[in-house]
C-alpha atoms as a PDB file:
ATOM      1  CA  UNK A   1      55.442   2.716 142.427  1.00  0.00           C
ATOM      2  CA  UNK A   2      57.060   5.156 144.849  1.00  0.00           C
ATOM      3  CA  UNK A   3      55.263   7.474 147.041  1.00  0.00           C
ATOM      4  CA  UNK A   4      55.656  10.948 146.183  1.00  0.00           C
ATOM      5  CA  UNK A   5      57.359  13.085 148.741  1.00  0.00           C
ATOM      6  CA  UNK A   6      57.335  16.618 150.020  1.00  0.00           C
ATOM      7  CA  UNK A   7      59.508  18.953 147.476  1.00  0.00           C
ATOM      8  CA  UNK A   8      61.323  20.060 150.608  1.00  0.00           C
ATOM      9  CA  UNK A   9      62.042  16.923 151.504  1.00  0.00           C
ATOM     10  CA  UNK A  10      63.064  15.686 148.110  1.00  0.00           C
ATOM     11  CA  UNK A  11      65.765  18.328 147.860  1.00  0.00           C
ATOM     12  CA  UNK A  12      67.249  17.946 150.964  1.00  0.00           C
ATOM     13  CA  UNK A  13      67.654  14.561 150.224  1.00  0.00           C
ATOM     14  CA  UNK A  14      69.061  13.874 146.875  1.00  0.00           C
ATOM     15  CA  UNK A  15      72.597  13.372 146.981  1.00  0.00           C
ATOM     16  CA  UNK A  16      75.545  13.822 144.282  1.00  0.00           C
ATOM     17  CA  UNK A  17      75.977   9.984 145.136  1.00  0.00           C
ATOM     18  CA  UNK A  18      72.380   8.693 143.931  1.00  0.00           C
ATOM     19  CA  UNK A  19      72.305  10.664 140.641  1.00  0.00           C
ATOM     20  CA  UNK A  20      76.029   9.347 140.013  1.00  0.00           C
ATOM     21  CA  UNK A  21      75.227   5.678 140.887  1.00  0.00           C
ATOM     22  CA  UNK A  22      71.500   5.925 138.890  1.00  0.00           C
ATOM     23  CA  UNK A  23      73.378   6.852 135.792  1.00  0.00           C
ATOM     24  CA  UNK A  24      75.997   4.483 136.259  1.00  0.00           C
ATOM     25  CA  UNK A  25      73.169   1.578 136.433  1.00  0.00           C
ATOM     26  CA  UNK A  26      71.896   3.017 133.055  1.00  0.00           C
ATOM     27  CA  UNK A  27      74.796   3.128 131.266  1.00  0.00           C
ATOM     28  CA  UNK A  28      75.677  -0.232 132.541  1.00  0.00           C
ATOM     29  CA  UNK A  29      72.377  -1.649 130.885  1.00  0.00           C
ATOM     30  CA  UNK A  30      73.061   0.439 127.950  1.00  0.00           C
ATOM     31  CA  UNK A  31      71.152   3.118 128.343  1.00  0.00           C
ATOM     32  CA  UNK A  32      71.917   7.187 127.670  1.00  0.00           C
ATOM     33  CA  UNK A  33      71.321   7.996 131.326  1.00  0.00           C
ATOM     34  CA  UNK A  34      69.265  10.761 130.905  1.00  0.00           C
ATOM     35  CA  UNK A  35      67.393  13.335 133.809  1.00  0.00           C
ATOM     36  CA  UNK A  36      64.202  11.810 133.146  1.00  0.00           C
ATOM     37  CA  UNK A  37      65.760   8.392 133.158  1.00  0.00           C
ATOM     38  CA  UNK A  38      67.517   8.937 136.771  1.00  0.00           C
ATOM     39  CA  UNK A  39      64.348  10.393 137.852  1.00  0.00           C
ATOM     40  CA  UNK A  40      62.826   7.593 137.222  1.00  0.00           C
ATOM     41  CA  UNK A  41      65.051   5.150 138.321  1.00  0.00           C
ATOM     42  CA  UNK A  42      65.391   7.304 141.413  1.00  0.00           C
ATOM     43  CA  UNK A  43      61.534   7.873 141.703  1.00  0.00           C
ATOM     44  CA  UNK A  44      62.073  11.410 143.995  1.00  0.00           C
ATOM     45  CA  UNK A  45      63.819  14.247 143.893  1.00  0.00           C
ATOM     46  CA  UNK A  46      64.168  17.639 141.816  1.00  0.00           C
ATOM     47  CA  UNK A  47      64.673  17.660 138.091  1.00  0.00           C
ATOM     48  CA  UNK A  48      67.315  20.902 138.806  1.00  0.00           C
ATOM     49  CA  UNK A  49      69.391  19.189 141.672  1.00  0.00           C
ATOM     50  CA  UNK A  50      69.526  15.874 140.037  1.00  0.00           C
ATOM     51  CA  UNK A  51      70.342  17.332 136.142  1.00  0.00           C
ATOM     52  CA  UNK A  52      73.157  19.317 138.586  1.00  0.00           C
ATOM     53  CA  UNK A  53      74.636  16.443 139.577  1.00  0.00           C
ATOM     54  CA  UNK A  54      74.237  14.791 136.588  1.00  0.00           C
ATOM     55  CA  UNK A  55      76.184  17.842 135.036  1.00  0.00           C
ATOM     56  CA  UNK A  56      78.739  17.332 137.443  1.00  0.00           C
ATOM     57  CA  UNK A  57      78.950  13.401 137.065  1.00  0.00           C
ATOM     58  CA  UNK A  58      79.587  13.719 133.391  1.00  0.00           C
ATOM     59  CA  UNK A  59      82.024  15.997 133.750  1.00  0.00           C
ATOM     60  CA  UNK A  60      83.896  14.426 135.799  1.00  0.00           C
ATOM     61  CA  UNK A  61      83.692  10.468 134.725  1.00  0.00           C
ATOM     62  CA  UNK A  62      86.370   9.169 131.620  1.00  0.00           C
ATOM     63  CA  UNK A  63      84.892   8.540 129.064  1.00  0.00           C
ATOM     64  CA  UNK A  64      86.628   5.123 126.860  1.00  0.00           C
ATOM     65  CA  UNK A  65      88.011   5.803 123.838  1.00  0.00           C
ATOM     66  CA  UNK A  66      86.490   3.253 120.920  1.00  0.00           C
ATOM     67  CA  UNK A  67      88.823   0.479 119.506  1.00  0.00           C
ATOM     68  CA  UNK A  68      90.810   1.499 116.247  1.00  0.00           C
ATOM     69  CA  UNK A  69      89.719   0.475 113.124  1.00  0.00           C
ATOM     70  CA  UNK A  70      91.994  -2.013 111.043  1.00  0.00           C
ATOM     71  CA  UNK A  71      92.181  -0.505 107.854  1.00  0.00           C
ATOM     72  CA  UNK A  72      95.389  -0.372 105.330  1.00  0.00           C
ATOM     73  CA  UNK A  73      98.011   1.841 106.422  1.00  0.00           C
ATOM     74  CA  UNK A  74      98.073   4.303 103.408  1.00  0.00           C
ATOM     75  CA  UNK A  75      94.346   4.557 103.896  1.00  0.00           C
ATOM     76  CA  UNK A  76      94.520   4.603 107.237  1.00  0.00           C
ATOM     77  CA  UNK A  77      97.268   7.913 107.156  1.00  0.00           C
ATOM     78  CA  UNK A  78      94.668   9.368 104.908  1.00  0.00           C
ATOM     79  CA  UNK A  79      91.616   8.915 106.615  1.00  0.00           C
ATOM     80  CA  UNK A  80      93.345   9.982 110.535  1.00  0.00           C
ATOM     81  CA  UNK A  81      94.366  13.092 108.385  1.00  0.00           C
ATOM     82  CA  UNK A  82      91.208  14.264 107.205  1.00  0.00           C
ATOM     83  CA  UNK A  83      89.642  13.089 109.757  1.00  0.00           C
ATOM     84  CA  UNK A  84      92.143  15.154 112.594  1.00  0.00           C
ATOM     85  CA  UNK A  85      91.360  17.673 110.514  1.00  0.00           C
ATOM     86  CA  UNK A  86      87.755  17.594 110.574  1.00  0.00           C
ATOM     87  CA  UNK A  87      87.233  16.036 114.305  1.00  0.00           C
ATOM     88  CA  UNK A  88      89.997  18.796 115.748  1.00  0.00           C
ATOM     89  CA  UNK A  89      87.238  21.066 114.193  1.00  0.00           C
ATOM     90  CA  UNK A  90      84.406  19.284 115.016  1.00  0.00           C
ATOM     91  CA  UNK A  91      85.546  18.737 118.368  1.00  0.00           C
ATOM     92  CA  UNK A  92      86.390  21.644 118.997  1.00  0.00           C
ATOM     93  CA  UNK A  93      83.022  22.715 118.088  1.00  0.00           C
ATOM     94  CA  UNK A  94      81.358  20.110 120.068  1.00  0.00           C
ATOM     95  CA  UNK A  95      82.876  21.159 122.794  1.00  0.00           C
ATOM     96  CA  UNK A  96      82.330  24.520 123.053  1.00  0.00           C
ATOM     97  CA  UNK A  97      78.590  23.322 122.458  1.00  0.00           C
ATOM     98  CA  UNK A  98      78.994  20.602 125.126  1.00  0.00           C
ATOM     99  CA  UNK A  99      80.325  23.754 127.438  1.00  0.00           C
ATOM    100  CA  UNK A 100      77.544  26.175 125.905  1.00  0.00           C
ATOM    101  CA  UNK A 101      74.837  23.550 126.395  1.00  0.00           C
ATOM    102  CA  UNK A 102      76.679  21.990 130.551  1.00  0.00           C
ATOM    103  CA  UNK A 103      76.529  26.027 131.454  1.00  0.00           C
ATOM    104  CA  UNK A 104      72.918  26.312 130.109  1.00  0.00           C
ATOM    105  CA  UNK A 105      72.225  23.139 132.009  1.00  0.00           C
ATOM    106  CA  UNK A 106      73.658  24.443 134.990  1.00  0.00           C
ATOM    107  CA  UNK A 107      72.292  27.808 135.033  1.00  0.00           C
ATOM    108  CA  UNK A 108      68.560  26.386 134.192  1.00  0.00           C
ATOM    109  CA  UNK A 109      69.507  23.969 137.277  1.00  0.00           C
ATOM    110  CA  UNK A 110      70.587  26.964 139.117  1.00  0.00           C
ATOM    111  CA  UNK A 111      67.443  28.897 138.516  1.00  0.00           C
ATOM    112  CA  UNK A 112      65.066  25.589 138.809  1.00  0.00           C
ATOM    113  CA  UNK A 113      66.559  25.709 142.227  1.00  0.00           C
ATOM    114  CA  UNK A 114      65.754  29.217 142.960  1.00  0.00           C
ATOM    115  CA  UNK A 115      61.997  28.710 141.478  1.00  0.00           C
ATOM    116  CA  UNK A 116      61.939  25.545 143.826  1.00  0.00           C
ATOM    117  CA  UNK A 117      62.814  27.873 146.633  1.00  0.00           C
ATOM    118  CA  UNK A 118      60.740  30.322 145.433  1.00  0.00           C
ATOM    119  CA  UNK A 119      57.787  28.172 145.589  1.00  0.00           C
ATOM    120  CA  UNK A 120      58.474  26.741 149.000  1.00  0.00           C
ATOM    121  CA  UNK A 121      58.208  29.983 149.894  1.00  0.00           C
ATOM    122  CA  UNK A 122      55.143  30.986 148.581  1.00  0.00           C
ATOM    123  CA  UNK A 123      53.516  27.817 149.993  1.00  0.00           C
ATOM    124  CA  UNK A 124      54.630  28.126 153.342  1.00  0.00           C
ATOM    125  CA  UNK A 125      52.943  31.786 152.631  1.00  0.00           C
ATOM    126  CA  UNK A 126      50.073  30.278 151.374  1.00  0.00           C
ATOM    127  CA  UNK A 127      49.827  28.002 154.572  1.00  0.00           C
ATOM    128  CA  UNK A 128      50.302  31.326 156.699  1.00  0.00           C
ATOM    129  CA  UNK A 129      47.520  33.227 154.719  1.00  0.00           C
ATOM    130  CA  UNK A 130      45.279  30.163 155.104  1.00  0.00           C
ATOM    131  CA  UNK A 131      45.600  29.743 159.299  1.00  0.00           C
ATOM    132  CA  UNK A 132      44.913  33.366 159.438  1.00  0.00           C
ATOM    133  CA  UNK A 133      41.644  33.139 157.260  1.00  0.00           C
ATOM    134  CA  UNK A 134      40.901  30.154 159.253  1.00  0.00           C
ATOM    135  CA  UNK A 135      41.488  32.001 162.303  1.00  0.00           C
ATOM    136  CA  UNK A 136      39.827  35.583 161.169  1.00  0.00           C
ATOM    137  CA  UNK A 137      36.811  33.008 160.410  1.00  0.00           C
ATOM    138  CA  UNK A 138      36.315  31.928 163.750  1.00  0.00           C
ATOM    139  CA  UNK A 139      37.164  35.280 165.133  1.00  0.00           C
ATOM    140  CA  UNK A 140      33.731  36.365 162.851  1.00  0.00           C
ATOM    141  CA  UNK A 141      31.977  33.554 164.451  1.00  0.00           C
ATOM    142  CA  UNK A 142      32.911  34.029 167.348  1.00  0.00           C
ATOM    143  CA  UNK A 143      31.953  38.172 166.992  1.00  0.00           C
ATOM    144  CA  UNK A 144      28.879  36.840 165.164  1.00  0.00           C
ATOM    145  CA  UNK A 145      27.864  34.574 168.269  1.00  0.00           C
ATOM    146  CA  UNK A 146      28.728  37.727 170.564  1.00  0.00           C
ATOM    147  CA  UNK A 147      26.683  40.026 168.738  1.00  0.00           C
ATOM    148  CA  UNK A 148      23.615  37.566 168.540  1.00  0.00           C
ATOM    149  CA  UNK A 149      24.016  37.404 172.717  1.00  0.00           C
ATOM    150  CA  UNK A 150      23.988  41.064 172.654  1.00  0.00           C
ATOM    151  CA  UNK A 151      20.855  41.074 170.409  1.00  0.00           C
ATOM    152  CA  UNK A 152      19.447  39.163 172.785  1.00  0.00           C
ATOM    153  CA  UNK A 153      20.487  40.767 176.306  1.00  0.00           C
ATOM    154  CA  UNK A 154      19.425  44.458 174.560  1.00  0.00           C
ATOM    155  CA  UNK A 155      15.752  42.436 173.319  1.00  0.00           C
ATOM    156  CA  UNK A 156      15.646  41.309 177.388  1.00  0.00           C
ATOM    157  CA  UNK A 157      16.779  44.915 178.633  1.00  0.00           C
ATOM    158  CA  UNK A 158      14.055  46.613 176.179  1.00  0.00           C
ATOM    159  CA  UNK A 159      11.301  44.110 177.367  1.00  0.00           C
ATOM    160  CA  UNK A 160      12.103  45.065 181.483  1.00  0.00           C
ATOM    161  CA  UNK A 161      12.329  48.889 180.449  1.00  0.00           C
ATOM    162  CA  UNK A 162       8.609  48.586 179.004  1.00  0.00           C
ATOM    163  CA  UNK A 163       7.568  46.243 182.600  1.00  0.00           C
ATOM    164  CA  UNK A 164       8.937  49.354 184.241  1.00  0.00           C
ATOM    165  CA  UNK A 165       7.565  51.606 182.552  1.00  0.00           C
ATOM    166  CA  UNK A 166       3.783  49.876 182.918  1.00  0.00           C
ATOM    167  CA  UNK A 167       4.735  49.696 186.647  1.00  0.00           C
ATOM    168  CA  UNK A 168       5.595  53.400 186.735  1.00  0.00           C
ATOM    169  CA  UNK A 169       2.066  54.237 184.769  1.00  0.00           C
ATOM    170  CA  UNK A 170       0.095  51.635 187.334  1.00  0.00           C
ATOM    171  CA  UNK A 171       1.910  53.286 190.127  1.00  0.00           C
ATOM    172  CA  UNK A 172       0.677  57.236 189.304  1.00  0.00           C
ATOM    173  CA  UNK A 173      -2.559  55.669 188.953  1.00  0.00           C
ATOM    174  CA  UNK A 174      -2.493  54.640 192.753  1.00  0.00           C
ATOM    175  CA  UNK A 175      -1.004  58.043 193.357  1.00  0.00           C
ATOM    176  CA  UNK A 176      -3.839  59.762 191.840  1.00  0.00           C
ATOM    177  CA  UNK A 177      -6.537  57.657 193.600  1.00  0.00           C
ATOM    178  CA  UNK A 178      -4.707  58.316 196.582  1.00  0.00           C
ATOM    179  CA  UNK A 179      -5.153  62.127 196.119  1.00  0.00           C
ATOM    180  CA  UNK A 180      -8.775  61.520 195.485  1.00  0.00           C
ATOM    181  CA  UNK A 181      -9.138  59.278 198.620  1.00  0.00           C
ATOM    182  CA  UNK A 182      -7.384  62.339 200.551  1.00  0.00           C
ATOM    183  CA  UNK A 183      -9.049  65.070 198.867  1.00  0.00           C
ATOM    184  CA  UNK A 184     -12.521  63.027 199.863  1.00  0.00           C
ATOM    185  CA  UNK A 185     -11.057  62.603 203.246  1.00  0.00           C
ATOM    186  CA  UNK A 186     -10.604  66.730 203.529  1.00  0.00           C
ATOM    187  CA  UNK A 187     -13.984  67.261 202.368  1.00  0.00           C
ATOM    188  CA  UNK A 188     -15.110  65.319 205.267  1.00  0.00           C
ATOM    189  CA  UNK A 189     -12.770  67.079 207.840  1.00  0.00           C
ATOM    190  CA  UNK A 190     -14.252  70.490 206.684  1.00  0.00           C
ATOM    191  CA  UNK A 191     -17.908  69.051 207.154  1.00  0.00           C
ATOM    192  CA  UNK A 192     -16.833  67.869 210.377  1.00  0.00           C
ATOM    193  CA  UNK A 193     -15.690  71.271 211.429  1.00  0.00           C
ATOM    194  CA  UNK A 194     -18.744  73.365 209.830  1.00  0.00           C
ATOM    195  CA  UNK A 195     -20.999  70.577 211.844  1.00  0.00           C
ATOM    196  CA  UNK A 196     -18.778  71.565 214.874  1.00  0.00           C
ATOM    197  CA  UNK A 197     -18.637  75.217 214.029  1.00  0.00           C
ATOM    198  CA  UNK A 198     -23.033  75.198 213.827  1.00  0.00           C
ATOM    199  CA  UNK A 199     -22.925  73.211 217.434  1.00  0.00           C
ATOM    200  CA  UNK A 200     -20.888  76.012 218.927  1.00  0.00           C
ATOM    201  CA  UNK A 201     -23.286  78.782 217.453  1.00  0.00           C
ATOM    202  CA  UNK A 202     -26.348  77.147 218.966  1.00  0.00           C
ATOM    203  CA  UNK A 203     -24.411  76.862 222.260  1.00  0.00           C
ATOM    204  CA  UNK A 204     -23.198  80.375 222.388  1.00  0.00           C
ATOM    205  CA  UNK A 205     -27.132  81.315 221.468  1.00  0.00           C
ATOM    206  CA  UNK A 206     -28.523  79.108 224.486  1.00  0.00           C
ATOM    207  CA  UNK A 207     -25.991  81.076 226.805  1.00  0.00           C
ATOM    208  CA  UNK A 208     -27.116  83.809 225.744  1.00  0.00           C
ATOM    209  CA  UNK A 209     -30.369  83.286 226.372  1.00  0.00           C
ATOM    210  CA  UNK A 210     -29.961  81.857 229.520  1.00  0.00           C
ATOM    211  CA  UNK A 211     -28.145  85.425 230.135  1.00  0.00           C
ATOM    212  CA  UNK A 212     -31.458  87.010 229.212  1.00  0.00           C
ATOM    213  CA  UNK A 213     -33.617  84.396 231.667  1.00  0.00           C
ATOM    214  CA  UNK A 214     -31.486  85.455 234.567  1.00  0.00           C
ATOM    215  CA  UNK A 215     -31.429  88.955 233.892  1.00  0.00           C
ATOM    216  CA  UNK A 216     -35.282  88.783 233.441  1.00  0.00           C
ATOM    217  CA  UNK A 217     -35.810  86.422 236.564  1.00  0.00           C
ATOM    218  CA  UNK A 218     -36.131  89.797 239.010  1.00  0.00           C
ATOM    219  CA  UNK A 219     -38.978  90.637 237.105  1.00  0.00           C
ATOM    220  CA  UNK A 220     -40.618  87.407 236.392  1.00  0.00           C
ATOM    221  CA  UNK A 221     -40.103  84.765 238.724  1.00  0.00           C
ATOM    222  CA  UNK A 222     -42.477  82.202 236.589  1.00  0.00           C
ATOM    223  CA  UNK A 223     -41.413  83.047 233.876  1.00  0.00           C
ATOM    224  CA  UNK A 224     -38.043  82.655 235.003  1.00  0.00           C
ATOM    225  CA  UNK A 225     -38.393  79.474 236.299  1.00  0.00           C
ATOM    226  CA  UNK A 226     -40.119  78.464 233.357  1.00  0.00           C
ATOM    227  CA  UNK A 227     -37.626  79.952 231.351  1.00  0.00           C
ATOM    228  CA  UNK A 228     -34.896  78.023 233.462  1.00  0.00           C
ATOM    229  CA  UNK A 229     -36.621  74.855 232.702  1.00  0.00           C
ATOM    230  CA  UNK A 230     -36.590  75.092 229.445  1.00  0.00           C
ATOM    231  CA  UNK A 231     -33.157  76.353 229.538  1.00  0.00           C
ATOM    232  CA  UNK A 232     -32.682  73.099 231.449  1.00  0.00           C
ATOM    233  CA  UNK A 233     -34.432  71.516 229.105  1.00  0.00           C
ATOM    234  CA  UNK A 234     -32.439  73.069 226.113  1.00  0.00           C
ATOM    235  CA  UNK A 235     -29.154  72.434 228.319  1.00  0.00           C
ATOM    236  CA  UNK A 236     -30.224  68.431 227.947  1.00  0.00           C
ATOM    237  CA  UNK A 237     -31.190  68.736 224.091  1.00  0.00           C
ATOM    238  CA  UNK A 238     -27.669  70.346 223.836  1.00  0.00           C
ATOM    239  CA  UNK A 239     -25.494  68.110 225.733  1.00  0.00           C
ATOM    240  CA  UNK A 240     -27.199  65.231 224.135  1.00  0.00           C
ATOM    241  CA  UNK A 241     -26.638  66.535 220.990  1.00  0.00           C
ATOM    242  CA  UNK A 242     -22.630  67.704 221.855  1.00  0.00           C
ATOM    243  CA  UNK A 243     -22.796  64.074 222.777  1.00  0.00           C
ATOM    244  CA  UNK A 244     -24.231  62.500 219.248  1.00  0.00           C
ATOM    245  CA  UNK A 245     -21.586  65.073 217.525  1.00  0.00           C
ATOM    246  CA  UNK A 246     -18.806  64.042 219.550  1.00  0.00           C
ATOM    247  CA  UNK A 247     -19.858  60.861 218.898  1.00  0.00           C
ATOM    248  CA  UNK A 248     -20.158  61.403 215.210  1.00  0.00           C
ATOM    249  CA  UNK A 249     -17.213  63.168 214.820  1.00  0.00           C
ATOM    250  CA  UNK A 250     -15.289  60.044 216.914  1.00  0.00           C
ATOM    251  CA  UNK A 251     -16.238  58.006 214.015  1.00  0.00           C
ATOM    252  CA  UNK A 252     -15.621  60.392 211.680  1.00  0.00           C
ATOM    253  CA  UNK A 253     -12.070  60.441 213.240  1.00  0.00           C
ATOM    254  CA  UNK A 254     -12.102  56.627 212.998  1.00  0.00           C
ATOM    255  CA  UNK A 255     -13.269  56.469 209.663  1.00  0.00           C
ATOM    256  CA  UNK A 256     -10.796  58.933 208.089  1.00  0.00           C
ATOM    257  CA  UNK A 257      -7.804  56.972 210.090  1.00  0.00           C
ATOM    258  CA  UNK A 258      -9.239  53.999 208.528  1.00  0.00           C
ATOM    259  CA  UNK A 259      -8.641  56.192 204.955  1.00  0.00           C
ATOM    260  CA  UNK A 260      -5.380  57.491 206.116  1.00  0.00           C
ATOM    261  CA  UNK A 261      -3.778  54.220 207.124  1.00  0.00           C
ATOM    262  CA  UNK A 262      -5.141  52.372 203.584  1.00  0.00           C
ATOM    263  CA  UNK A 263      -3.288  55.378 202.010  1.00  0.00           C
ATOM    264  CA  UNK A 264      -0.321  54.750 203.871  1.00  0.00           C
ATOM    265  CA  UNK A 265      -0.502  50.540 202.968  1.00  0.00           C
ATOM    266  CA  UNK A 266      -1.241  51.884 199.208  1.00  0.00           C
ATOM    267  CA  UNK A 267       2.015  53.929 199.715  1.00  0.00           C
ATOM    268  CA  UNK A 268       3.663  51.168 201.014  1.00  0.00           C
ATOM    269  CA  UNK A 269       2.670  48.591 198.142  1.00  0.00           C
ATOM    270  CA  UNK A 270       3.649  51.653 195.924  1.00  0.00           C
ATOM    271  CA  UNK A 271       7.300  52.129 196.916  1.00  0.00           C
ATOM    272  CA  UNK A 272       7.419  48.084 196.859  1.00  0.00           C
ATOM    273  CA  UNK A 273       6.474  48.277 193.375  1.00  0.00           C
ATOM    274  CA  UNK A 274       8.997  51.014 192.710  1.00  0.00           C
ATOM    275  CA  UNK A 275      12.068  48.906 193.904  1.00  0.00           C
ATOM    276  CA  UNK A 276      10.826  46.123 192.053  1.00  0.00           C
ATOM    277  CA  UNK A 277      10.845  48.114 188.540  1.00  0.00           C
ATOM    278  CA  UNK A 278      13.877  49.920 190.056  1.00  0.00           C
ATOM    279  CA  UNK A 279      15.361  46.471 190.212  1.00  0.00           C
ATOM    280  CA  UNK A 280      14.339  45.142 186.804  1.00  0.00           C
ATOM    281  CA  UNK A 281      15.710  48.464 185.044  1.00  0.00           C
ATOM    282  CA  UNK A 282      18.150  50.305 185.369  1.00  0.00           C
ATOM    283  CA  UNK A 283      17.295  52.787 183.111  1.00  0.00           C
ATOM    284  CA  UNK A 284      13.891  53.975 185.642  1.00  0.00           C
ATOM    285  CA  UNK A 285      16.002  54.511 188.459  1.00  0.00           C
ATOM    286  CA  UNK A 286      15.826  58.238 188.012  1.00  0.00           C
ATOM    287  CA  UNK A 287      12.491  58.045 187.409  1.00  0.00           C
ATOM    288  CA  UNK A 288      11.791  55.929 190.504  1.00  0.00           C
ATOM    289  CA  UNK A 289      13.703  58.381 192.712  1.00  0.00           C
ATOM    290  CA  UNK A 290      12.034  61.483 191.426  1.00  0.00           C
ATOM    291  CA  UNK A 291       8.351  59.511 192.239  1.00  0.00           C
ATOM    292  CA  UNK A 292       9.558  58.256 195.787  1.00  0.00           C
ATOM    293  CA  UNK A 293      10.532  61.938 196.254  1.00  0.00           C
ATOM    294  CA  UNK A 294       7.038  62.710 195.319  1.00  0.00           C
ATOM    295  CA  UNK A 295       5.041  60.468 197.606  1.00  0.00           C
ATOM    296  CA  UNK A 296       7.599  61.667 200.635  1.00  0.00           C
ATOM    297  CA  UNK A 297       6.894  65.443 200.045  1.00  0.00           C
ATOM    298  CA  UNK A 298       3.117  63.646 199.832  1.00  0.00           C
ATOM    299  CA  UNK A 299       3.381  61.815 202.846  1.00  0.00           C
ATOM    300  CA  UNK A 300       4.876  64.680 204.851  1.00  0.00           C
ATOM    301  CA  UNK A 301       2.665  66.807 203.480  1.00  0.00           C
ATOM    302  CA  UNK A 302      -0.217  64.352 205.328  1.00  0.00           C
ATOM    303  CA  UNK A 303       1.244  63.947 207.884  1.00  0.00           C
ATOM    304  CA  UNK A 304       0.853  67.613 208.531  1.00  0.00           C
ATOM    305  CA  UNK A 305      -2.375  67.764 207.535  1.00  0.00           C
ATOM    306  CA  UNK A 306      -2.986  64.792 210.222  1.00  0.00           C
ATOM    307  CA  UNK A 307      -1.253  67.154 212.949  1.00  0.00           C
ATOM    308  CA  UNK A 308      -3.343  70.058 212.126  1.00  0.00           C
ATOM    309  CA  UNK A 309      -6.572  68.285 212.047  1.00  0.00           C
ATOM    310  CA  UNK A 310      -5.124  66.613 215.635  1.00  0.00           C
ATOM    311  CA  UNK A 311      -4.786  70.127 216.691  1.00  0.00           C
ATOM    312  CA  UNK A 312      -8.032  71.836 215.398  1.00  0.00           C
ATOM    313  CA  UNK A 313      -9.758  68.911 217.381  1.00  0.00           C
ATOM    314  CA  UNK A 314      -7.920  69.378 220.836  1.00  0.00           C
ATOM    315  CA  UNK A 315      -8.852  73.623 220.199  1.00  0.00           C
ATOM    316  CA  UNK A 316     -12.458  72.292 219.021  1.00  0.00           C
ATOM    317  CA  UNK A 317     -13.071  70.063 222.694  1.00  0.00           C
ATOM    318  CA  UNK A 318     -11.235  72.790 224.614  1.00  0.00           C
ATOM    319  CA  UNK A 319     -13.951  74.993 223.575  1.00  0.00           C
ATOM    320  CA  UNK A 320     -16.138  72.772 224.127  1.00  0.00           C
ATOM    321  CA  UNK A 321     -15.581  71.823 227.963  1.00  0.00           C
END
């Protein structure tokens, strides 16, 4: 059994020749050679090319002309006049329906043909339609895979945004421990200088009592040399006890460096922690800035509350000596 073939193919290659020698080799074996006979003989090809060639081989091939009967004369003169009569008719007839029937056969062939086009056509539209839904679905895969990667890259932006954030809240909590730490640290300054300022009042008293001593010491020698001793004596209380506040406000000093410089590593480890959530999001940059703006305006505003305290000391042991 033959293979069928592609209709394309088929028509291209059926030839006038094959229909013409596949009817001959039916009508040699005695057989009408009919379209579906040549078809089959043929095994390929289209029923409208091959029925036009078949159209055309009829046409064109002689057809024998039967033996005449031997019949008497007189009969015979009868007979070939009826039947000229009748078969000039009849043929006539026949062929105007052989005509009728070879035009209907060639204008069914001729539309077959167009149909046959037609159809290639649509097919090779079909194939068209079909690689673009094949493509246009892996163009939505593809989209569908892209989205799903931006699903996830949004989930991973979302989830550094809220690290940020929790660094930004830890953060202002060091801030505001760090104003507590400094607001305990002024607290202490301002002790420091009441202690200082109650030091000075007792020294400006003993003055002025030694003031009264001398004035007095005209009057009463003894009692002016007693009076000088224990103005002496009050001298020593006082410069040991100038000595035990200088000494108290040196650590002081120390100790509130000690504060200042753990606020300033606290700052430190607070800006670190800044750029690191600045670096994980994007999105708390601004934020960032606007807190390292904050802790500079707080850090310059320490550092001038360190030069003022520097310079309320040196005016404090001026007074002093």
């Amino acid at each position: 059994m033959s293979q069928p073939q592609d209709p394309a193919h088929a028509t291209a290659s059926l030839t006038y020749a094959q229909v013409a020698a596949a009817a001959e080799n039916l009508e040699q074996r005695g057989a009408e050679p009919t379209l579906q006979r040549v078809l089959e003989l043929l095994g390929t090809g289209s029923p409208n090319i091959a029925q036009r060639h078949l159209s055309t081989w009829r046409d064109a091939r002689t057809v024998p002309e039967p033996p005449a009967p031997r019949l008497p004369a007189g009969l015979i003169d009868a007979l070939e006049r009826e039947l000229a009569a009748h078969a000039e008719s009849g043929l006539s007839e026949g062929q105007r329906l052989a005509e009728e029937a070879r035009a209907d056969a060639t204008t069914l062939a001729e539309i077959g043909e167009a149909l046959e086009r037609r159809n290639l056509e649509l097919e090779r539209r079909l194939e068209q339609v079909e690689r673009e839904a094949r493509a246009t679905s892996e163009r939505c895969s593809a989209l569908q895979a892209e989205r799903d990667g931006l699903r996830d890259e949004l989930e991973r932006e979302q989830q550094l945004a809220r690290e940020a954030q929790e660094g930004l809240i830890q953060h202002r909590q060091q801030v505001a421990m760090l104003r507590e730490q400094l607001d305990e640290a002024q607290q202490a300054r301002l002790s420091a200088e009441r202690e200082t300022r109650a030091v000075d009042e007792e020294r400006i008293k003993a003055e002025r009592a030694q003031a009264v001593a001398e004035s007095q010491r005209d009057g009463a020698l003894e009692q002016a040399r007693e009076k000088a001793e224990q103005i002496g004596q009050l001298k020593r209380e006082i410069q040991e006890e100038r000595a035990r506040q200088r000494q108290e406000v040196t650590e002081m000093r120390a100790e509130q460096k000690a504060r200042l410089d753990a606020v300033e590593r606290a700052k430190q480890e607070a800006q670190k922690q800044a750029q690191e959530a600045a670096q994980r999001a994007t999105k708390a940059e601004i934020r960032a800035e606007a807190l390292q703006a904050t802790q500079s305006a707080l850090k310059s505003r320490m550092d001038a509350m360190q030069v003022q305290q520097r310079q309320r000391g040196m005016r404090s042991q001026g007074e002093r000596e």
